[in-house]
Protein backbone atom coordinates (compact mmCIF):
# COMPACT_ATOMS: atom_id res chain seq x y z
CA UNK A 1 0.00 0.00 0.00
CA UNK A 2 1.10 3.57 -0.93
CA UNK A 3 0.44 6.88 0.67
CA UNK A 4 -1.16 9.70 -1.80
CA UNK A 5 1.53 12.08 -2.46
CA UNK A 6 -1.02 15.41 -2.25
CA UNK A 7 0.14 17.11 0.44
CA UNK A 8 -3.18 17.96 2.31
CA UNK A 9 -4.46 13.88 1.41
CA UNK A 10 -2.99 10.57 3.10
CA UNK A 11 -5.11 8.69 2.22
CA UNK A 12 -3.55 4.87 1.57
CA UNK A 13 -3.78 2.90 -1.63
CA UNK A 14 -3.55 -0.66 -2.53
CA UNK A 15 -3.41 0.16 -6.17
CA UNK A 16 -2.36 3.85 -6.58
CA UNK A 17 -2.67 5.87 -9.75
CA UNK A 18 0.76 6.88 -10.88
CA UNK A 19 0.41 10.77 -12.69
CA UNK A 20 2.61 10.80 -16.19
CA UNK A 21 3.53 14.05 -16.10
CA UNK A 22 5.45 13.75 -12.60
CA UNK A 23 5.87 10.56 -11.97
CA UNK A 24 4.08 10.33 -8.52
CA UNK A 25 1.44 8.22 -6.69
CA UNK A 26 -1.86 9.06 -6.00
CA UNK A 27 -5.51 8.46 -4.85
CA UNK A 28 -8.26 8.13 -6.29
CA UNK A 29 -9.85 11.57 -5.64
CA UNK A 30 -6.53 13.51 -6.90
CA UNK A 31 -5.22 11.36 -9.72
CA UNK A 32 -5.80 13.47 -12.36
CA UNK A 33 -2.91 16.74 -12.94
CA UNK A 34 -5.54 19.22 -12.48
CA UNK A 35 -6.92 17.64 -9.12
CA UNK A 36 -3.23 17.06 -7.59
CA UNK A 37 -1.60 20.66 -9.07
CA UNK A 38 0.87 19.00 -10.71
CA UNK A 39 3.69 21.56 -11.42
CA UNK A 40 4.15 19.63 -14.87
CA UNK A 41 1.03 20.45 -16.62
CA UNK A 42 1.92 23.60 -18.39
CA UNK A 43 5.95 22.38 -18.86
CA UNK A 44 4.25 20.48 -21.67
CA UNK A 45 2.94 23.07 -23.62
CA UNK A 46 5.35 25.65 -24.14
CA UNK A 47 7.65 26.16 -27.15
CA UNK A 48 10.81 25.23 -25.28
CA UNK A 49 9.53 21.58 -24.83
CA UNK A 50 8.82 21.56 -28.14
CA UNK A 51 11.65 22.44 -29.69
CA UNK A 52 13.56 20.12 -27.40
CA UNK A 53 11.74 17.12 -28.60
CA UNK A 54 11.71 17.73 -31.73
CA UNK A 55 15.65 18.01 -31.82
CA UNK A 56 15.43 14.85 -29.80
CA UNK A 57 13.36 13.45 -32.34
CA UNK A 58 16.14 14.21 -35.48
CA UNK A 59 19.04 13.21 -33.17
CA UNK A 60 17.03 9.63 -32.66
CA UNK A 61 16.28 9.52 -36.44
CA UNK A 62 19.32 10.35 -37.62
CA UNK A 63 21.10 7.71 -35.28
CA UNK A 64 18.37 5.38 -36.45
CA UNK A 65 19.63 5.60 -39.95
CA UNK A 66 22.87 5.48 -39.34
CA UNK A 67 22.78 2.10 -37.97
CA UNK A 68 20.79 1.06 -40.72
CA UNK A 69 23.74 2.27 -43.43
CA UNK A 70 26.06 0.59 -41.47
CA UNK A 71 24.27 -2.74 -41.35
CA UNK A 72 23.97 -2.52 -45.62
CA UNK A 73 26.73 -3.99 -47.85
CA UNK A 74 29.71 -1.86 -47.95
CA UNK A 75 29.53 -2.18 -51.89
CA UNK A 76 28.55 1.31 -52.96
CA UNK A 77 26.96 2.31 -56.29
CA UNK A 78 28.90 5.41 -57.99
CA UNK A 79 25.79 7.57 -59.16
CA UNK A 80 25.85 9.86 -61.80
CA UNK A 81 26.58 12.47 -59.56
CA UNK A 82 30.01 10.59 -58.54
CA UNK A 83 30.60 10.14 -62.33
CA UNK A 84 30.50 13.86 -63.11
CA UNK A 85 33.22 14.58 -60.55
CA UNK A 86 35.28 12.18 -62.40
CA UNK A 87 35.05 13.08 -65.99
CA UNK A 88 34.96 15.92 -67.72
CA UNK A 89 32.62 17.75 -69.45
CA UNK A 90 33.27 17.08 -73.37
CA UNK A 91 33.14 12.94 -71.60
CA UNK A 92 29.87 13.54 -70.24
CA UNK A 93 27.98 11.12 -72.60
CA UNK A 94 30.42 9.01 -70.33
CA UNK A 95 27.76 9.63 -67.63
CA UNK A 96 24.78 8.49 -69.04
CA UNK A 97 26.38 5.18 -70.87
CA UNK A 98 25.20 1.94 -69.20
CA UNK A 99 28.63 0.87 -70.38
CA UNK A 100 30.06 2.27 -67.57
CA UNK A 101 28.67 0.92 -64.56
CA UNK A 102 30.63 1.20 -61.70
CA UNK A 103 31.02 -0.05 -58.02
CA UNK A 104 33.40 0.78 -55.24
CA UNK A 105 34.33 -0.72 -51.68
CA UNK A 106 34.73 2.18 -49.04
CA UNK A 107 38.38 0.85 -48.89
CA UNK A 108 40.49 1.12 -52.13
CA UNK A 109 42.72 -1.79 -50.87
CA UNK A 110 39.24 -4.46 -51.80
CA UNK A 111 38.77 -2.77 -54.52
CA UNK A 112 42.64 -3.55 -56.12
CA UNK A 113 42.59 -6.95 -54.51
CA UNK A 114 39.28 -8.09 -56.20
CA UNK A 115 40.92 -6.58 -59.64
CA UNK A 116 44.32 -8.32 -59.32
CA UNK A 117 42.18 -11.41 -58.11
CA UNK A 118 40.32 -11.32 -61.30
CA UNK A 119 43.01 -11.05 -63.54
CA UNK A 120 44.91 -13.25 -62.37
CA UNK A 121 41.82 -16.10 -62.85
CA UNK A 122 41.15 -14.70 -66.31
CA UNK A 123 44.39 -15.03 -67.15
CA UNK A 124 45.07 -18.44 -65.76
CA UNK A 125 42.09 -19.84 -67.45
CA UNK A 126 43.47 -18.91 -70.68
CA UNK A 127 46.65 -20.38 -70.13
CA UNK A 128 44.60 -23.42 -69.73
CA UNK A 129 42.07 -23.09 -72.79
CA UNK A 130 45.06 -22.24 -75.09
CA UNK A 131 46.89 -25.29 -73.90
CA UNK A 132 44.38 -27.75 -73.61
CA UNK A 133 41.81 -26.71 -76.69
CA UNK A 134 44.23 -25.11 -79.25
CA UNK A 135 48.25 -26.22 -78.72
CA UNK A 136 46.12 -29.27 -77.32
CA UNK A 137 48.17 -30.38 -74.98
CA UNK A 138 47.55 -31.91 -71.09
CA UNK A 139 46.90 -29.67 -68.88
CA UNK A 140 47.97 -31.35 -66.03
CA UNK A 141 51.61 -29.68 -66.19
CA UNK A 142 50.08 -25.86 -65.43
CA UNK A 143 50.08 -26.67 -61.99
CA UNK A 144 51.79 -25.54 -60.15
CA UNK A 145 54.53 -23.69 -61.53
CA UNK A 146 52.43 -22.33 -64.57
CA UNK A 147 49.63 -21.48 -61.92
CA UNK A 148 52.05 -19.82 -59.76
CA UNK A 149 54.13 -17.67 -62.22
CA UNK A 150 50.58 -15.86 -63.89
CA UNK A 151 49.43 -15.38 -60.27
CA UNK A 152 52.97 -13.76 -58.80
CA UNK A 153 53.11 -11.99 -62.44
CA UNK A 154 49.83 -10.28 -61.93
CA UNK A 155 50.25 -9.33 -58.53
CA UNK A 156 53.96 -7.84 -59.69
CA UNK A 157 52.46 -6.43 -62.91
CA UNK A 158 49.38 -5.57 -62.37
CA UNK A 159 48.57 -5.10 -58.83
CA UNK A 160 52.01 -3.49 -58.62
CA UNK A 161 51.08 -0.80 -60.70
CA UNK A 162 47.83 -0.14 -59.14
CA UNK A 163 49.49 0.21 -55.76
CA UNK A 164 52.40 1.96 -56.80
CA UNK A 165 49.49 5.09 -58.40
CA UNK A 166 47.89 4.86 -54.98
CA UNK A 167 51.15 5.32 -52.99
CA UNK A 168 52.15 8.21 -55.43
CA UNK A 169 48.68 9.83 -54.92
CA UNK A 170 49.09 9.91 -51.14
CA UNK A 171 52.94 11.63 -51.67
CA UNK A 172 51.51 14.07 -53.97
CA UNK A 173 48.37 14.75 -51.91
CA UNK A 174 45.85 14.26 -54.65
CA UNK A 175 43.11 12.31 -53.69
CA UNK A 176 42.29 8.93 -55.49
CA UNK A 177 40.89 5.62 -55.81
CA UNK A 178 40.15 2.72 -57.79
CA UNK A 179 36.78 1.78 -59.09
CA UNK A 180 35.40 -1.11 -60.59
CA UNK A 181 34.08 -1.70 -63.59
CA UNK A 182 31.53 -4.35 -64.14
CA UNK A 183 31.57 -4.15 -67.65
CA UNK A 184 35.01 -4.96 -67.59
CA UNK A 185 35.25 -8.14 -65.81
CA UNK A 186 32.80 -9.61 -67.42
CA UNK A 187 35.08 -8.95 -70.57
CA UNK A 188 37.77 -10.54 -68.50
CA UNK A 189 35.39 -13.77 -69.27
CA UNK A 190 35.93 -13.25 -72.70
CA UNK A 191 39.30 -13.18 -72.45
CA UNK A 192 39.08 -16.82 -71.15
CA UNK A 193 38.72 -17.67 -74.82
CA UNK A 194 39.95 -14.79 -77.12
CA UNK A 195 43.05 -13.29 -75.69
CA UNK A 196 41.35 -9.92 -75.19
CA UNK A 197 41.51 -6.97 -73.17
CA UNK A 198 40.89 -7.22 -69.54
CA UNK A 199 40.02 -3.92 -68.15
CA UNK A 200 38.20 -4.25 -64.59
CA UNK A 201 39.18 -0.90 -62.92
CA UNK A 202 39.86 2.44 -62.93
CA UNK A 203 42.02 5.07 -61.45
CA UNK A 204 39.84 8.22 -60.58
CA UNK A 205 40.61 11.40 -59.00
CA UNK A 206 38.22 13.80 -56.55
CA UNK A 207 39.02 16.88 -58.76
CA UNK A 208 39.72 17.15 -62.32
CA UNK A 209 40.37 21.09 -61.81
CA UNK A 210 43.34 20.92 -59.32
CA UNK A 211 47.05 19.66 -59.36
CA UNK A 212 47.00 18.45 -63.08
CA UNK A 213 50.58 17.70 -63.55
CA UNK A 214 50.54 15.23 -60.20
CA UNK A 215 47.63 13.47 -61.58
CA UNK A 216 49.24 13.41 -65.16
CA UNK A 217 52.52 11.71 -62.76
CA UNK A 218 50.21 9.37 -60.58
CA UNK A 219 48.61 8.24 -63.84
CA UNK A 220 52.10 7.90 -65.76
CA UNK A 221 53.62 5.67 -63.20
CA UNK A 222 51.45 3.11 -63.35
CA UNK A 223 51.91 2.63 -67.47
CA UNK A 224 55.71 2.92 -67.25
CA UNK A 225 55.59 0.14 -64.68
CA UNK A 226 54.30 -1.97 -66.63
CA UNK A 227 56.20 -1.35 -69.96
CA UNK A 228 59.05 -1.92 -67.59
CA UNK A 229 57.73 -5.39 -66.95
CA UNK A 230 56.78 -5.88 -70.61
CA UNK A 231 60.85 -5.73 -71.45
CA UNK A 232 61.76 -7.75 -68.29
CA UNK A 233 59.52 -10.59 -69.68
CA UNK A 234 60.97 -10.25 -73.00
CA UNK A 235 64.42 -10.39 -72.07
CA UNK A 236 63.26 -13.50 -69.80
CA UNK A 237 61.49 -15.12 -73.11
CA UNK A 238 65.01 -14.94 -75.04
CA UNK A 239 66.89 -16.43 -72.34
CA UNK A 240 67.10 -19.40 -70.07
CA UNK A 241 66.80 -17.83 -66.78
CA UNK A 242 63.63 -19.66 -66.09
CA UNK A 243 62.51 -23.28 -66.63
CA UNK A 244 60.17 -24.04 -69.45
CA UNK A 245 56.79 -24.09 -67.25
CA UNK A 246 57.80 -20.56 -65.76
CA UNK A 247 58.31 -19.07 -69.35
CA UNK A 248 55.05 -20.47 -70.07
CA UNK A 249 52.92 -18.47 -67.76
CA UNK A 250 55.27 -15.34 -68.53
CA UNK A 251 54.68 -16.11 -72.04
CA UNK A 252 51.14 -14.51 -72.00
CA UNK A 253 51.93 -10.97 -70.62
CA UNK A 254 53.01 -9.35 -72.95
CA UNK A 255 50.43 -9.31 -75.90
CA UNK A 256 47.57 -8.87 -73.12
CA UNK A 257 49.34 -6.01 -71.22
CA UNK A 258 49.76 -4.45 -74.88
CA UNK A 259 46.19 -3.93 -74.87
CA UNK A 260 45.46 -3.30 -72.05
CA UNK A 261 48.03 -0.24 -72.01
CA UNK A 262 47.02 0.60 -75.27
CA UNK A 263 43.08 0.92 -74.62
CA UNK A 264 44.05 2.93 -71.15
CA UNK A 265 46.33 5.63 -73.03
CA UNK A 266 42.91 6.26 -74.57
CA UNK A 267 42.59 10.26 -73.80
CA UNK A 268 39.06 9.58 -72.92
CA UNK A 269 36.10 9.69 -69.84
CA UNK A 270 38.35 8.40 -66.86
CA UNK A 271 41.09 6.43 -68.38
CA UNK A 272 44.97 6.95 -67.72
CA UNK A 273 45.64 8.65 -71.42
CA UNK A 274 42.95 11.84 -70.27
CA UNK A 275 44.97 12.54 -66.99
CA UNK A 276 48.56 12.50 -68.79
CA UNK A 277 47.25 14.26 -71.86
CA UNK A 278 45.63 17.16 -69.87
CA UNK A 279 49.58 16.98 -68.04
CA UNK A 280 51.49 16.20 -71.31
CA UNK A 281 50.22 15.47 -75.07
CA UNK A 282 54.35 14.48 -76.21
CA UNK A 283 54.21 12.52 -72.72
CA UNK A 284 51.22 11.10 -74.04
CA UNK A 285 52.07 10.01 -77.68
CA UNK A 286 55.68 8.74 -76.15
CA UNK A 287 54.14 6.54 -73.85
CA UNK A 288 51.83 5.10 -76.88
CA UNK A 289 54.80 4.69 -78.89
CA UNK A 290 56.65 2.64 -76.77
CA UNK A 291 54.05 0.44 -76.32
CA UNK A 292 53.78 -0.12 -80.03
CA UNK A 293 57.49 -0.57 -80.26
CA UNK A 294 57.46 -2.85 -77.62
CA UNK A 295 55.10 -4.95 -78.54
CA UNK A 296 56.61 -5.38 -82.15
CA UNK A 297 59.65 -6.59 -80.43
CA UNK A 298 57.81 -9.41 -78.60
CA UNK A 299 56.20 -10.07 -81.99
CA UNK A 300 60.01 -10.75 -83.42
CA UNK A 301 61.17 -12.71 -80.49
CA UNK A 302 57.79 -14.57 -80.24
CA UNK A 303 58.09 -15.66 -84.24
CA UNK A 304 61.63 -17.11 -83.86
């Protein structure tokens, strides 16, 4: 049993009425606000209490969908929006090309692994289908030192190069990341069959206004690390540094990184060619032609 909490009334309750506004017990006779004065009665009225639950409110919504972005897949979609702070405005047909879907991971390290990953199973899988279908051959020799040399090649070659623009961006302060295509790995499935271009990412910057030459620097290092690799192959073709198996992974490289260095000197939408041409146009054309000459000499040492 509880005493009523009105002041001039002591009357005792078995089952007291508790008041909302205040939080106290009483009887029957005062239990409503009005009959017990309760001092909170016009607190609920005025603008102040209001405004304070309404802020309450947005804080508690706000938190509310926080939680509820954080429980979603940390795949993003890059929206048009997104797009138009990558390209630039003569590219904006770029924009509205279902060609050019694209997806990024809030961190840029997934988004280079899942690229390198890709290759590197595209690639493979070619190995296999030109071994087994066209030189046909068994197979059973790929593994593991075939298997091993395309995956530590594309993680050299490749995913080298992709890290080596991303540590360049941080040095020069210009803010990048890699994005992935979708487009382009599922070309990397045609590539299985016709040794094709394999293009799942791209490099993109936050501004295409500021720092031009770093970006035209961040962009360059990536292709002259991997015409560096094209001649290292080359020379490793022509001589017996490695066994057979080895210099039949290796063997691969360079026709498909001829493409795919050729199609990203491009000076187009988001590709490597725009940044370096906006730099440097002779930077530009050298870079193209020494992936043509390189190439051709592959093409001689591959014929003999």
């Amino acid at each position: 049993m509880k005493n009523c909490s009105y002041p001039e009334c002591n009357e005792e309750e078995v089952y007291p009425f508790k008041c909302k506004l205040c939080n106290q017990y009483y009887c029957g006779k005062h239990r409503l606000a009005e009959q017990h004065d309760c001092p909170m009665v016009g607190f609920f009225q005025t603008d102040e209490y209001r405004k304070a639950k309404l802020s309450t409110t947005r804080i508690a919504k706000k938190e509310s969908e926080s939680r509820k972005t954080k429980r979603k897949t940390f795949v993003r979609k890059v929206d048009s929006d997104q797009k138009a702070n990558y390209m630039r405005p003569e590219d904006r047909f770029l924009i509205r090309s279902s060609f050019y879907t694209l997806y990024s991971f809030k961190t840029n390290m997934y988004n280079i692994l899942i690229a390198t990953v890709a290759v590197a199973l595209f690639m493979y899988l070619h190995l296999m289908f030109r071994v087994a279908v066209i030189e046909k051959k068994p197979v059973n020799f790929l593994f593991p030192w075939p298997f091993l040399t395309v995956l530590f090649g594309v993680l050299v070659i490749f995913g080298g190069h992709l890290v080596l623009q991303k540590i360049l961006s941080r040095h020069y302060g210009v803010r990048s990341s890699n994005v992935l295509w979708l487009q382009g790995l599922l070309l990397g499935i045609v590539s299985i069959f016709i040794l094709f271009i394999i293009f799942p990412s791209f490099l993109v910057f936050r501004d295409f206004t500021a720092k031009v030459r770093e970006r035209g620097k961040v962009a360059l290092s990536g292709i002259m690390w991997i015409l560096g690799f094209q001649i290292f192959t080359i020379v490793t073709l022509l001589t017996d540094l490695f066994p057979l198996e080895m210099r039949q992974g290796l063997s691969i490289f360079p026709f498909l990184m001829f493409f795919y260095v050729l199609f990203n000197l491009i000076p187009i939408g988001i590709n490597n060619g725009q940044y370096i041409k906006t730099w440097n146009k002779k930077i530009l054309w050298s870079s193209i032609i020494a992936n043509l000459v390189i190439f051709g000499i592959y093409a001689i040492v591959s014929s003999i």
